[in-house]
C-alpha atoms as a PDB file:
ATOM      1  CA  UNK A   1       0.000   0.000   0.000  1.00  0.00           C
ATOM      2  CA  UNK A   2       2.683   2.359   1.127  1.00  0.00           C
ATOM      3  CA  UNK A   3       4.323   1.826  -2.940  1.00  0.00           C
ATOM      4  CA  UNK A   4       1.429   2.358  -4.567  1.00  0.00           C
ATOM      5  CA  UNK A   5       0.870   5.812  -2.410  1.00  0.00           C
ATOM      6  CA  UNK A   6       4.254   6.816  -3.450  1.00  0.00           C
ATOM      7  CA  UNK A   7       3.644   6.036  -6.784  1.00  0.00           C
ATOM      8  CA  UNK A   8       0.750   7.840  -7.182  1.00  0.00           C
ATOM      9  CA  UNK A   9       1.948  11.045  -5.388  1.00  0.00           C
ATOM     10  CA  UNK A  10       5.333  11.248  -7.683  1.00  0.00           C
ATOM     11  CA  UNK A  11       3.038  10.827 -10.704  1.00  0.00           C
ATOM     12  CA  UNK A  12       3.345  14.396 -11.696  1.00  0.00           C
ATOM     13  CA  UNK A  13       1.185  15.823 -14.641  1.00  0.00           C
ATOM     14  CA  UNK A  14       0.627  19.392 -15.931  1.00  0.00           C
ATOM     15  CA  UNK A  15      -1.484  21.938 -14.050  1.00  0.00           C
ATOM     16  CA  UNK A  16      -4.433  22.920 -16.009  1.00  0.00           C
ATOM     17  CA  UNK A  17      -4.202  26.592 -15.980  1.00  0.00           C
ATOM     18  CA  UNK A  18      -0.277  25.544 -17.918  1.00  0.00           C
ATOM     19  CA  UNK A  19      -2.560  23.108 -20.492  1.00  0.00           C
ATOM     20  CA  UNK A  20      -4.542  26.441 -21.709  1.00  0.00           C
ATOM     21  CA  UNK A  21      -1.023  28.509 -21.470  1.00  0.00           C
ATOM     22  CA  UNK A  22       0.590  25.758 -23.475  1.00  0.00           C
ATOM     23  CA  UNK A  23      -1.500  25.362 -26.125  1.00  0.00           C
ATOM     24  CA  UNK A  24      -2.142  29.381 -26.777  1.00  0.00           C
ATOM     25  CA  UNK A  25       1.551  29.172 -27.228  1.00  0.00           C
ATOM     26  CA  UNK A  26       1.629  26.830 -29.889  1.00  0.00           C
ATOM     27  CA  UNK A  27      -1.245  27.948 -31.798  1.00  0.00           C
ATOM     28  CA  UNK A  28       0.747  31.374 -31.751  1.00  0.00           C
ATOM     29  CA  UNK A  29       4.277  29.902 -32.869  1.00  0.00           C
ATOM     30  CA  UNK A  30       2.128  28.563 -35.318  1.00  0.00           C
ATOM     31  CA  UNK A  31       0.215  31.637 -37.241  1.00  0.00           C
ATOM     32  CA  UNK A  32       3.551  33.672 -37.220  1.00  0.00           C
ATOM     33  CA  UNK A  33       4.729  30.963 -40.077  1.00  0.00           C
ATOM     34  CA  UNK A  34       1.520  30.875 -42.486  1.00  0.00           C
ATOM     35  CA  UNK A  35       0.163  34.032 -40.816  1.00  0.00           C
ATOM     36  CA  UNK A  36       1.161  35.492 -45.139  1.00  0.00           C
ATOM     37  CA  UNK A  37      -0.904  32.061 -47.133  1.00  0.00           C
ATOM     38  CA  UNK A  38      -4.087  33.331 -44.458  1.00  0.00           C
ATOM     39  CA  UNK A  39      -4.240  36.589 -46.160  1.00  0.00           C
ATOM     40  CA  UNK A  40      -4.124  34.949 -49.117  1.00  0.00           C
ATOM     41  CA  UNK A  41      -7.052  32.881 -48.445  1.00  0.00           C
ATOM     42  CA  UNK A  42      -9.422  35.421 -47.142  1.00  0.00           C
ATOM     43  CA  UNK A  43      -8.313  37.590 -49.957  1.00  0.00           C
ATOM     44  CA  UNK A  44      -9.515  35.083 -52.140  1.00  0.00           C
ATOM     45  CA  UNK A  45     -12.360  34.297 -50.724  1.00  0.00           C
ATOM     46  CA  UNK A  46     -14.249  37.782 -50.091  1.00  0.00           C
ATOM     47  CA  UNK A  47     -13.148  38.143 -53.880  1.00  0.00           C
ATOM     48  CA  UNK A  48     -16.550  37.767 -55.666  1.00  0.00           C
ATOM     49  CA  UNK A  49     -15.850  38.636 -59.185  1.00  0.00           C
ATOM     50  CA  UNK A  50     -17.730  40.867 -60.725  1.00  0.00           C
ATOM     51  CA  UNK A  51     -19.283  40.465 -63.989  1.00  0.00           C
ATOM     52  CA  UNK A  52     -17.963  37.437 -64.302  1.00  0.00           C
ATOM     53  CA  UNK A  53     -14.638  38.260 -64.033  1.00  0.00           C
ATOM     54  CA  UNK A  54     -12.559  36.544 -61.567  1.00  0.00           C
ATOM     55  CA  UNK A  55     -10.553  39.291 -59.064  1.00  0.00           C
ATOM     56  CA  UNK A  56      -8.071  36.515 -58.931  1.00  0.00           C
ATOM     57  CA  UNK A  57      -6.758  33.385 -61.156  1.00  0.00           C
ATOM     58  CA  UNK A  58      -4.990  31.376 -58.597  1.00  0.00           C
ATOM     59  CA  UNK A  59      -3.622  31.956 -55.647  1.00  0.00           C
ATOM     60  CA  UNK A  60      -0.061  32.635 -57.285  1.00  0.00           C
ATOM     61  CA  UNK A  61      -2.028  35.398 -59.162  1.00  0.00           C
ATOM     62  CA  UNK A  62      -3.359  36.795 -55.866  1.00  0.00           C
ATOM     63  CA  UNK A  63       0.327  36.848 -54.015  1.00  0.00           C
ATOM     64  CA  UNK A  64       1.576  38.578 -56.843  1.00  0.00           C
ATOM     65  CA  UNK A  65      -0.861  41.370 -57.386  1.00  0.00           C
ATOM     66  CA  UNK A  66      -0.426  41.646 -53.321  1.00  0.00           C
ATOM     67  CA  UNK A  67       3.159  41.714 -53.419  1.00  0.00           C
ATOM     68  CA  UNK A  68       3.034  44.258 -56.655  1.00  0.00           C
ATOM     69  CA  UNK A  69       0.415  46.159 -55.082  1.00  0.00           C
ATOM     70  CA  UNK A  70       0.894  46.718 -51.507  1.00  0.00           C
ATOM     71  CA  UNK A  71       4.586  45.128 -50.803  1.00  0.00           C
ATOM     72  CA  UNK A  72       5.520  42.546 -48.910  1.00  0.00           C
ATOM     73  CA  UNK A  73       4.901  43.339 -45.410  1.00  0.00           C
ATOM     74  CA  UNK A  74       1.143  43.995 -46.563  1.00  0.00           C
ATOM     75  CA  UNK A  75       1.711  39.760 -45.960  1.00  0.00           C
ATOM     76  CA  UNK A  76       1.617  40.172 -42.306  1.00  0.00           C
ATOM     77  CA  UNK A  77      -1.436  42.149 -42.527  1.00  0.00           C
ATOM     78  CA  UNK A  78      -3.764  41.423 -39.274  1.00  0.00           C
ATOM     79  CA  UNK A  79      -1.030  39.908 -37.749  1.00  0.00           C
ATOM     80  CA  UNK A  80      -1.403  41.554 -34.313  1.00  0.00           C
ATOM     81  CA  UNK A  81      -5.585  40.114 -34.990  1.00  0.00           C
ATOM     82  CA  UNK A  82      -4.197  36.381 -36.128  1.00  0.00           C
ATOM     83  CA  UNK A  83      -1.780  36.192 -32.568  1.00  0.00           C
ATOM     84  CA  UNK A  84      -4.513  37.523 -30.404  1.00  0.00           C
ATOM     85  CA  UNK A  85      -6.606  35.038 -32.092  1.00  0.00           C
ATOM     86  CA  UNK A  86      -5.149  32.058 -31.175  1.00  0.00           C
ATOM     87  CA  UNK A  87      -4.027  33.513 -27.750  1.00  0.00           C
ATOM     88  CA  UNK A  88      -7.837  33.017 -27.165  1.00  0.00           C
ATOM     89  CA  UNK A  89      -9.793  30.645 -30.226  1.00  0.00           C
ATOM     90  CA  UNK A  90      -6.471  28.218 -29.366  1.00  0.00           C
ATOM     91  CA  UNK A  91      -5.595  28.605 -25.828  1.00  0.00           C
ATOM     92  CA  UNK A  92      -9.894  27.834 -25.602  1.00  0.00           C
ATOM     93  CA  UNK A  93     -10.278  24.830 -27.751  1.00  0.00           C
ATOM     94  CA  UNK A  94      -6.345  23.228 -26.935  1.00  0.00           C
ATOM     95  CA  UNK A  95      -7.157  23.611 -23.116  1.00  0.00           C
ATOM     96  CA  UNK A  96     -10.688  22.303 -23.140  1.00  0.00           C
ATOM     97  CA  UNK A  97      -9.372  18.982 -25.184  1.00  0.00           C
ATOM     98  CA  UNK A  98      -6.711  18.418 -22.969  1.00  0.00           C
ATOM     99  CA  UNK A  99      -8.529  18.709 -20.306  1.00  0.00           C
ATOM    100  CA  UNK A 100     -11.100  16.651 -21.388  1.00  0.00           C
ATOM    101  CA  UNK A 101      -8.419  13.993 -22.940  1.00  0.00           C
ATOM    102  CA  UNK A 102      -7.007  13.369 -19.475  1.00  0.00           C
ATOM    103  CA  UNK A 103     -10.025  13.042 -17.553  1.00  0.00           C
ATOM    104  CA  UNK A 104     -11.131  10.443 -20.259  1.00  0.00           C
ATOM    105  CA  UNK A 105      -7.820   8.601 -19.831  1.00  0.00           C
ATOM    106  CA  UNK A 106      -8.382   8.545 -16.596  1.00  0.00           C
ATOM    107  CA  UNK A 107     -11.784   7.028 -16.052  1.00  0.00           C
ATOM    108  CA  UNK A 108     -11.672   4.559 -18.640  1.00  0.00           C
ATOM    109  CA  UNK A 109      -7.807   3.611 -18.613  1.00  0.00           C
ATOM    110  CA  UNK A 110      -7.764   4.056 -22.343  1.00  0.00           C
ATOM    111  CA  UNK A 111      -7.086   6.420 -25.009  1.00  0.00           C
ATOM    112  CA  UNK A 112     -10.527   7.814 -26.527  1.00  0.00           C
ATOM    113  CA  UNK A 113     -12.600   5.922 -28.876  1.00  0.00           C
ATOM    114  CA  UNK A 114     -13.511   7.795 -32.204  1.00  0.00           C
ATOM    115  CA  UNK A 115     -16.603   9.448 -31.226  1.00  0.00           C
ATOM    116  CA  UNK A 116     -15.405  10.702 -27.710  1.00  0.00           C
ATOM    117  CA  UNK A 117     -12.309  12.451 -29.534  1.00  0.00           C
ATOM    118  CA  UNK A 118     -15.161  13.598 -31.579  1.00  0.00           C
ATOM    119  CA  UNK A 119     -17.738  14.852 -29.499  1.00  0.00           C
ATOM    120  CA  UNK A 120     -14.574  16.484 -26.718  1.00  0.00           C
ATOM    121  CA  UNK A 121     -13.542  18.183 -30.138  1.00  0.00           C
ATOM    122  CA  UNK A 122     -17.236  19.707 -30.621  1.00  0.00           C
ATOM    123  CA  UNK A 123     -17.020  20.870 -27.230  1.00  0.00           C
ATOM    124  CA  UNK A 124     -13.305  22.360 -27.215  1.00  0.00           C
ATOM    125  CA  UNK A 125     -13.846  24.247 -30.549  1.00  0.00           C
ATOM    126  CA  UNK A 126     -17.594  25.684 -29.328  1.00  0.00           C
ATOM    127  CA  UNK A 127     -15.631  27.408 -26.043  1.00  0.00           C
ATOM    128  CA  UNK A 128     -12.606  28.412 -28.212  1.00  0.00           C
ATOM    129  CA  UNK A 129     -14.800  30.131 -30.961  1.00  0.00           C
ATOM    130  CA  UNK A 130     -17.121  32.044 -28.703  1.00  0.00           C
ATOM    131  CA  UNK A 131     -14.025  33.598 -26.844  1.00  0.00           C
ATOM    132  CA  UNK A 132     -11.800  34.009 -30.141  1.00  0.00           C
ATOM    133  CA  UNK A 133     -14.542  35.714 -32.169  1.00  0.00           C
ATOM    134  CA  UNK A 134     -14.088  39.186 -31.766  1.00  0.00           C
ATOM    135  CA  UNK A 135     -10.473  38.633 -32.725  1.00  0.00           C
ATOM    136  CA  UNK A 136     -11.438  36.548 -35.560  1.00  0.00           C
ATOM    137  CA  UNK A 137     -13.819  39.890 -36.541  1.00  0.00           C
ATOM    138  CA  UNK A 138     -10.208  42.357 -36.286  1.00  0.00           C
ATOM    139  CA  UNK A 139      -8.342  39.846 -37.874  1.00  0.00           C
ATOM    140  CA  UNK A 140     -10.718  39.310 -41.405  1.00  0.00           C
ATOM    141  CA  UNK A 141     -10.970  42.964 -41.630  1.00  0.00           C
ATOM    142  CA  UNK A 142      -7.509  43.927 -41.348  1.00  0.00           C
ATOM    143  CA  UNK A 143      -6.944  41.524 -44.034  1.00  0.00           C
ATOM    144  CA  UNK A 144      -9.190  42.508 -46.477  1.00  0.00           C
ATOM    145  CA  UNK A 145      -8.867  46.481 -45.520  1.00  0.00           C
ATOM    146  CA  UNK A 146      -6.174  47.521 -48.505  1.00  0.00           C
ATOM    147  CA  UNK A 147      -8.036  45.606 -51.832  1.00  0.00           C
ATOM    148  CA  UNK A 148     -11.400  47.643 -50.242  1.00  0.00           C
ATOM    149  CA  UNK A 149     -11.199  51.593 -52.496  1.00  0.00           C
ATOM    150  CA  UNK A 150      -9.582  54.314 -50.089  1.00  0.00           C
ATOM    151  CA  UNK A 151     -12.958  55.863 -49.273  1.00  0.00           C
ATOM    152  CA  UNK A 152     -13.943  52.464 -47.407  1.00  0.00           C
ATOM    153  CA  UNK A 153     -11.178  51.332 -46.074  1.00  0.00           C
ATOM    154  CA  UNK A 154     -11.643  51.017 -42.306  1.00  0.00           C
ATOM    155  CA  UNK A 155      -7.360  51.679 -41.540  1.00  0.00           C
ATOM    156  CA  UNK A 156      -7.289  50.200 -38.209  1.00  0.00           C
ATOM    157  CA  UNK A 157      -3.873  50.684 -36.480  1.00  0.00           C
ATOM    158  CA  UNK A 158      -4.161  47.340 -35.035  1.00  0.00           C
ATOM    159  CA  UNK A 159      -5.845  44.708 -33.182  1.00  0.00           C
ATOM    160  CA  UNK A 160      -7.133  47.371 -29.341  1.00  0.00           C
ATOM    161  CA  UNK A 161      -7.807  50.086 -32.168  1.00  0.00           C
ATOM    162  CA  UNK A 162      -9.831  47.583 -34.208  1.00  0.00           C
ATOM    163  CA  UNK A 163     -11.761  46.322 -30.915  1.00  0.00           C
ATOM    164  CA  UNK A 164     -12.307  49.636 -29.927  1.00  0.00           C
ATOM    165  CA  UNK A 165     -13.840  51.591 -33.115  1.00  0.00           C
ATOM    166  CA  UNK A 166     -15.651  48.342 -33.870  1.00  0.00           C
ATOM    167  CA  UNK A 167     -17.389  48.723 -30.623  1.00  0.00           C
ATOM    168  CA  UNK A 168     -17.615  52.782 -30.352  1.00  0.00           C
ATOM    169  CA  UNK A 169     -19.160  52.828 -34.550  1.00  0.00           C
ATOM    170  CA  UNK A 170     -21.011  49.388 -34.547  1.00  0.00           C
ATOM    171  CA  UNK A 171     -21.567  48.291 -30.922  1.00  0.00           C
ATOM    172  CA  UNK A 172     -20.299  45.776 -28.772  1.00  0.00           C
ATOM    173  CA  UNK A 173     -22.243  43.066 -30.034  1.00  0.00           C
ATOM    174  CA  UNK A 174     -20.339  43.433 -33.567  1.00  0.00           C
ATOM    175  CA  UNK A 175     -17.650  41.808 -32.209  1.00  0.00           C
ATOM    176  CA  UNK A 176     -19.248  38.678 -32.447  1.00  0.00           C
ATOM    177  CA  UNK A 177     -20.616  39.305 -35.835  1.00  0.00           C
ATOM    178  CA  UNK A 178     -20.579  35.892 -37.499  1.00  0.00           C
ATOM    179  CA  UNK A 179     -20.139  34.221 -34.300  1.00  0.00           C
ATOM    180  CA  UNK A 180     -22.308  31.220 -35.396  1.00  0.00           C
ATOM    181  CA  UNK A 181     -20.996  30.128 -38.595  1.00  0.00           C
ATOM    182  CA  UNK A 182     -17.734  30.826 -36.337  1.00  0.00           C
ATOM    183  CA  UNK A 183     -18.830  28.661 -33.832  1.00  0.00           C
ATOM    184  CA  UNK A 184     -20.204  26.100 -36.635  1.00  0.00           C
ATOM    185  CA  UNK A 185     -16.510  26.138 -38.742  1.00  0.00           C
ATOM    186  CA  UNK A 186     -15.104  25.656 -35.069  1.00  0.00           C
ATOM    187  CA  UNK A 187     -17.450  22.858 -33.801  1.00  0.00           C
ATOM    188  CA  UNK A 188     -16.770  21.059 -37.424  1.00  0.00           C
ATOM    189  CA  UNK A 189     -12.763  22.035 -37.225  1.00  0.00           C
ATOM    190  CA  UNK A 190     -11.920  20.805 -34.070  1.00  0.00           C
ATOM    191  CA  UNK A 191     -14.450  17.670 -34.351  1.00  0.00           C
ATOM    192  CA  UNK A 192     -12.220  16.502 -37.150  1.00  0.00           C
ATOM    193  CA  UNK A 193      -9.020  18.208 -36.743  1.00  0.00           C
ATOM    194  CA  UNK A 194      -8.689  16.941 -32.744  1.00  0.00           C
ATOM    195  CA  UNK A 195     -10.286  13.516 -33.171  1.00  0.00           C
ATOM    196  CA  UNK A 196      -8.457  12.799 -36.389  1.00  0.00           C
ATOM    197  CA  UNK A 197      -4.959  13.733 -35.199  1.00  0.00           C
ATOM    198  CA  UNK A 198      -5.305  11.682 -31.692  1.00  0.00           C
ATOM    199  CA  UNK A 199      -6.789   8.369 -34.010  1.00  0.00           C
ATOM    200  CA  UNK A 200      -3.946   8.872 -36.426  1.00  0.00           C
ATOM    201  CA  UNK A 201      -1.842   8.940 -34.378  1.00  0.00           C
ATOM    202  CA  UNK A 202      -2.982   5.551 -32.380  1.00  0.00           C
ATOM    203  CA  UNK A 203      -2.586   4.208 -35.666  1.00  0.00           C
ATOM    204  CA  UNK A 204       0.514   5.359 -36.891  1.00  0.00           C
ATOM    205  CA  UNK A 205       1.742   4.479 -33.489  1.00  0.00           C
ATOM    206  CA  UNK A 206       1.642   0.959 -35.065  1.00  0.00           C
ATOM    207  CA  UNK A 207       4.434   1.666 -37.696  1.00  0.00           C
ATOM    208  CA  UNK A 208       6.170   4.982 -35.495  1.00  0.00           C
ATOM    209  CA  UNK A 209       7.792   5.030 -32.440  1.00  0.00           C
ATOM    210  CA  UNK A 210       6.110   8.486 -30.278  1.00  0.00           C
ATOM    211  CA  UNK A 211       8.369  11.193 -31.180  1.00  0.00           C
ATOM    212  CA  UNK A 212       8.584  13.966 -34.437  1.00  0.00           C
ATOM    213  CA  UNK A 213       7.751  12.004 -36.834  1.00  0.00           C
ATOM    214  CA  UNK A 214       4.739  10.426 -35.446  1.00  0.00           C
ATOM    215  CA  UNK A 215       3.323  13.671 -34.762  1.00  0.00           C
ATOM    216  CA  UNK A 216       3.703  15.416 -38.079  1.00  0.00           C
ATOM    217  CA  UNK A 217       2.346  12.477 -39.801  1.00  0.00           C
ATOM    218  CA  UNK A 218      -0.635  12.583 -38.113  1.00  0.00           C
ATOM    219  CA  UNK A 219      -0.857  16.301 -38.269  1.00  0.00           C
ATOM    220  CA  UNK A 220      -0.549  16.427 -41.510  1.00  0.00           C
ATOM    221  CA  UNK A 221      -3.468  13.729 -42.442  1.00  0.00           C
ATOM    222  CA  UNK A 222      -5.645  15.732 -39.651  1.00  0.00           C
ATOM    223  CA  UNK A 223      -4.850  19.076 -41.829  1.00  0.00           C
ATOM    224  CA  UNK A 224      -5.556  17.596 -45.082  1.00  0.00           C
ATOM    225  CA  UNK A 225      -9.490  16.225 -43.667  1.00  0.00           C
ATOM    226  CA  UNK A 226     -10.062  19.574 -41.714  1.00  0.00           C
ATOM    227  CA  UNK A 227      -9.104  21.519 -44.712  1.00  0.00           C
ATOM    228  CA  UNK A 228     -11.703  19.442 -47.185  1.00  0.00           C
ATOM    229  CA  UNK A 229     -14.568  20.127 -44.093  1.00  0.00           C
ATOM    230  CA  UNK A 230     -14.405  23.265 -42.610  1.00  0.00           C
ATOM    231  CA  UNK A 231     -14.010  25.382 -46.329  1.00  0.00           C
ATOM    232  CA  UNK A 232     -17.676  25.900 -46.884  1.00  0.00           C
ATOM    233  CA  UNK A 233     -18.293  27.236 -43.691  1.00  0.00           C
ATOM    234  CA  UNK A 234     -15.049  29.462 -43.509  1.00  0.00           C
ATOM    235  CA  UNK A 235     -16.206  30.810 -46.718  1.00  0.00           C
ATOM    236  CA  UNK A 236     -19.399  31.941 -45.116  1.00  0.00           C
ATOM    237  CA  UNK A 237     -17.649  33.287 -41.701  1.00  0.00           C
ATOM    238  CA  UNK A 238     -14.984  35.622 -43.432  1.00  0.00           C
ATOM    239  CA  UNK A 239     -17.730  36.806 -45.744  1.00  0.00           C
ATOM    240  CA  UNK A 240     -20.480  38.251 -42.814  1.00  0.00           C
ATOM    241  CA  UNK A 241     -17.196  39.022 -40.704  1.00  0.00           C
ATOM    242  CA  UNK A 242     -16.434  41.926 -43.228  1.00  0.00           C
ATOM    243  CA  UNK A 243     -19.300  42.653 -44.791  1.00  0.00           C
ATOM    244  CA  UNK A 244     -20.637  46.163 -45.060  1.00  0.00           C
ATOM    245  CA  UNK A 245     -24.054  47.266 -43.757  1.00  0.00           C
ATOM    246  CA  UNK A 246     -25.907  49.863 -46.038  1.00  0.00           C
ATOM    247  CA  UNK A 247     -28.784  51.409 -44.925  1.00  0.00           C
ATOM    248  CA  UNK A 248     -29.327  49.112 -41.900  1.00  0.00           C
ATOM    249  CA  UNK A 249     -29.507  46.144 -44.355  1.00  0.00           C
ATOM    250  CA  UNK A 250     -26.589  43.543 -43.956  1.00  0.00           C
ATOM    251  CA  UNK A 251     -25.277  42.041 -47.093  1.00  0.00           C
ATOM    252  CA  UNK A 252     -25.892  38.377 -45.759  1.00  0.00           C
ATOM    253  CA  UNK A 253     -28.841  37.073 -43.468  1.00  0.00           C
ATOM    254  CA  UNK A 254     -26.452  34.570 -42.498  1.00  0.00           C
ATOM    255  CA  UNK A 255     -23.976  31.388 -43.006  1.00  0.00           C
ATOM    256  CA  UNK A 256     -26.995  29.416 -44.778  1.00  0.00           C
ATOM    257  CA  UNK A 257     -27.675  32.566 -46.712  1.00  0.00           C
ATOM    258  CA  UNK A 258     -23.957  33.188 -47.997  1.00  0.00           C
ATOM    259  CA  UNK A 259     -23.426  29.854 -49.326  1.00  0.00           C
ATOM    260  CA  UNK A 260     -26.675  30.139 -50.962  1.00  0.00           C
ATOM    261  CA  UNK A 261     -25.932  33.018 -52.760  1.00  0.00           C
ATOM    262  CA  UNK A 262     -22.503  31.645 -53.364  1.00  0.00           C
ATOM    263  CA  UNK A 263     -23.543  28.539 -55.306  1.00  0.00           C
ATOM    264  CA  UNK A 264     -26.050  30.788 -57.314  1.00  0.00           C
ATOM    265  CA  UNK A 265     -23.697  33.044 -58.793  1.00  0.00           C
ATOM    266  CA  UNK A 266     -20.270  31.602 -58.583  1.00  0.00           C
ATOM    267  CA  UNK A 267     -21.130  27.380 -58.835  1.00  0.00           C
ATOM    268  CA  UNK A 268     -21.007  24.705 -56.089  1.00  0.00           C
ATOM    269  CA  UNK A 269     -16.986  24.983 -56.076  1.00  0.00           C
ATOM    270  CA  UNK A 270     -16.434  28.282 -55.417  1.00  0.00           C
ATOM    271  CA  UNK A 271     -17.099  27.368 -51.581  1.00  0.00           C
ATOM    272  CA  UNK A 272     -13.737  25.962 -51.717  1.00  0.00           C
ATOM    273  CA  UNK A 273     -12.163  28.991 -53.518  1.00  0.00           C
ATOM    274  CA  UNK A 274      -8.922  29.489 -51.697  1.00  0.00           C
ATOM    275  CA  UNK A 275      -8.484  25.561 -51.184  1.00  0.00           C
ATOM    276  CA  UNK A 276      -4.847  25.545 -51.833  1.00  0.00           C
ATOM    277  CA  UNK A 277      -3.929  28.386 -49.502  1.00  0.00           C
ATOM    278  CA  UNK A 278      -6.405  27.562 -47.217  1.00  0.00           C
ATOM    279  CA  UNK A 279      -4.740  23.935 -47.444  1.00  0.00           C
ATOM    280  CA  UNK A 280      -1.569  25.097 -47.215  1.00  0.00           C
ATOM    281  CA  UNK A 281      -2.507  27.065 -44.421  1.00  0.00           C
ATOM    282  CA  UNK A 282      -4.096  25.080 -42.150  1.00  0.00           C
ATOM    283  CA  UNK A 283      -1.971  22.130 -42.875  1.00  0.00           C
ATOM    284  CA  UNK A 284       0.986  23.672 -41.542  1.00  0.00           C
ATOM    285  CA  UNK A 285      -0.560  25.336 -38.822  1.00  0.00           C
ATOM    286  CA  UNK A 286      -1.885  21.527 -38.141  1.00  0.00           C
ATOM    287  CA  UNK A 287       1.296  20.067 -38.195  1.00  0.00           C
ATOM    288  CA  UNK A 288       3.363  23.167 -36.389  1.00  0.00           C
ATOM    289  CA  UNK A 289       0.845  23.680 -33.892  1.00  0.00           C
ATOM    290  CA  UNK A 290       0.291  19.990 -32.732  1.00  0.00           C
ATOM    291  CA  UNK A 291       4.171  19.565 -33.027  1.00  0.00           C
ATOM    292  CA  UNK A 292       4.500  22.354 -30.669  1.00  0.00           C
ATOM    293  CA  UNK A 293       2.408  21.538 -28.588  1.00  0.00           C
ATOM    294  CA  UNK A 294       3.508  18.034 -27.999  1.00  0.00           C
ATOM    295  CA  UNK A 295       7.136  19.565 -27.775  1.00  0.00           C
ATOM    296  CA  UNK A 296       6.150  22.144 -25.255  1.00  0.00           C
ATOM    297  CA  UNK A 297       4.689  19.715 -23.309  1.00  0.00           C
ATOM    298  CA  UNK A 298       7.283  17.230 -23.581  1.00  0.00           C
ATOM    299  CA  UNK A 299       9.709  20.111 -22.170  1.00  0.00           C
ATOM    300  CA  UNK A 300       7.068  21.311 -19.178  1.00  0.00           C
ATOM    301  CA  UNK A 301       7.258  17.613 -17.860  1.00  0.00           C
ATOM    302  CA  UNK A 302      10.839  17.496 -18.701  1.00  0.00           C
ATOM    303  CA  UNK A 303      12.163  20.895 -17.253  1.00  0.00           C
ATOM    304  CA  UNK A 304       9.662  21.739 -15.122  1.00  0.00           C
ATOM    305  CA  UNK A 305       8.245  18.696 -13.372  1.00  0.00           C
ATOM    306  CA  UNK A 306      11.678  16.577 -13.701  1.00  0.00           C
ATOM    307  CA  UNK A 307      10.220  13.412 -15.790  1.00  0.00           C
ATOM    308  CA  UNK A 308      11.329  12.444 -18.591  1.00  0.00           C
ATOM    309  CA  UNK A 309       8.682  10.564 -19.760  1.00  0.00           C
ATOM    310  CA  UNK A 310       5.809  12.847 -20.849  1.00  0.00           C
ATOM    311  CA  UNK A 311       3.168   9.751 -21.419  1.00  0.00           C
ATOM    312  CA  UNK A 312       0.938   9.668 -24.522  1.00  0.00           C
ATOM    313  CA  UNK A 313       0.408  13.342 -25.401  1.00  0.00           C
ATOM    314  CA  UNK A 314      -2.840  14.290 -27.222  1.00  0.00           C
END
């Protein structure tokens, strides 16, 4: 009895409050690497093309006309948005799973079954969205500000001078403009992005030793499926995020209403317009952020709590 006390006292794991710090970290070391192919995606995708002719060819076409136009810090556009972002969308959703992760390991002895990852992926990405939206409204606007004409252009300074005219012109209720389609591309996002990485992983663990290259194989399968999901609905979010209101008439009703309108008068596959940024994106903000966040983690129970062994990770 006295062993198994001792045992279960030295078994050290990682304070919650650090599992939230951790993996806003991450998600932060991750958008300052493909913070540039976001723009290029939500460039793309509030471009409509009018009268049939397309704003943009390709997303080659868009990062040179952005790079001829505006230079090539106009790249990091939003960038101040995209950190403060993930400092609360991904220190949300990457808290909440890990969270939930561990209790589930440690009622059931096991790693999660399919539909648990699923359903504790619904959950995290619901909490992260709500608290990451008015960032996510900054961050699509700053974006998009310089292809708007000079008379409409909003010109925030950045992210606290965003929040704050948004809220002093618009109200404070703005802020979470497009919050459900947010919350929907979230729920969806996180249900396969979380889920898919911790069951590829269980299976590449079959073929991979844990370490590096176990993790950004299954990131990188996770990014590819989340990519193919989410697009429809992240079409609809960045549109109502920026979207003008005229008159007291809003340009969209909402998500259902966007894609609608989409299909109508640019085809079915225009909600995937952006793909390949979008893909190459989220795929290596996939792979970097899980990889950091299984590194960071590794190091906390390393450095921190003096183990070297840092158990199974996500």
């Amino acid at each position: 009895l006295k062993m198994v006390f001792l045992y279960d006292v030295d078994k050290k794991t990682i304070p919650n409050f650090m599992k939230y710090i951790i993996g806003g970290t991450a998600g932060m070391m991750g958008t300052c690497i493909v913070q540039p192919l976001d723009l290029v995606k939500t460039r793309m995708q509030i471009a409509a093309g009018k009268g049939g002719a397309k704003e943009y060819t390709s997303s080659l076409d868009c990062i040179m006309k952005v790079f001829k136009s505006e230079g090539i810090l106009a790249f990091y556009n939003g960038l101040s948005a995209g950190l403060l972002r993930q400092a609360t969308y991904t220190t949300g959703r990457m808290g909440v799973y890990q969270m939930e992760v561990e209790a589930y390991r440690n009622k059931y002895q096991q790693a999660p079954k399919v539909l648990a990852s699923m359903a504790m992926g619904i959950l995290a990405g619901a909490c992260g969205a709500l608290v990451g939206n008015p960032a996510e409204v900054s961050l699509i606007r700053m974006m998009s500000d310089n292809r708007l004409p000079a008379d409409q252009r909003r010109n925030y300074k950045n992210v606290g001078d965003a929040l704050v005219r948004i809220v002093r012109e618009e109200g404070l209720f703005a802020l979470w403009r497009g919050c459900l389609p947010t919350v929907g591309r979230a729920m969806i996002v996180n249900m396969v992005q979380l889920a898919s990485y911790s069951q590829f992983k269980g299976y590449f663990k079959q073929f991979i030793d844990e370490g590096l290259g176990l993790h950004i194989c299954a990131s990188m399968c996770s990014g590819l499926l989340t990519t193919i999901a989410s697009m429809p609905l992240d079409m609809a979010k960045t549109r109502i995020q920026q979207m003008k209101v005229i008159d007291g008439k809003a340009e969209y009703s909402g998500a259902v209403d966007v894609i609608m309108k989409v299909v109508r008068n640019e085809g079915f596959l225009s909600l995937w317009k952006g793909f390949t940024p979008y893909l190459c994106r989220l795929g290596p903000h996939t792979v970097f952020a899980f990889v950091f966040l299984e590194q960071l983690n590794k190091a906390y129970y390393k450095y921190v709590l003096g183990q070297d062994d840092s158990g199974p990770g996500l």
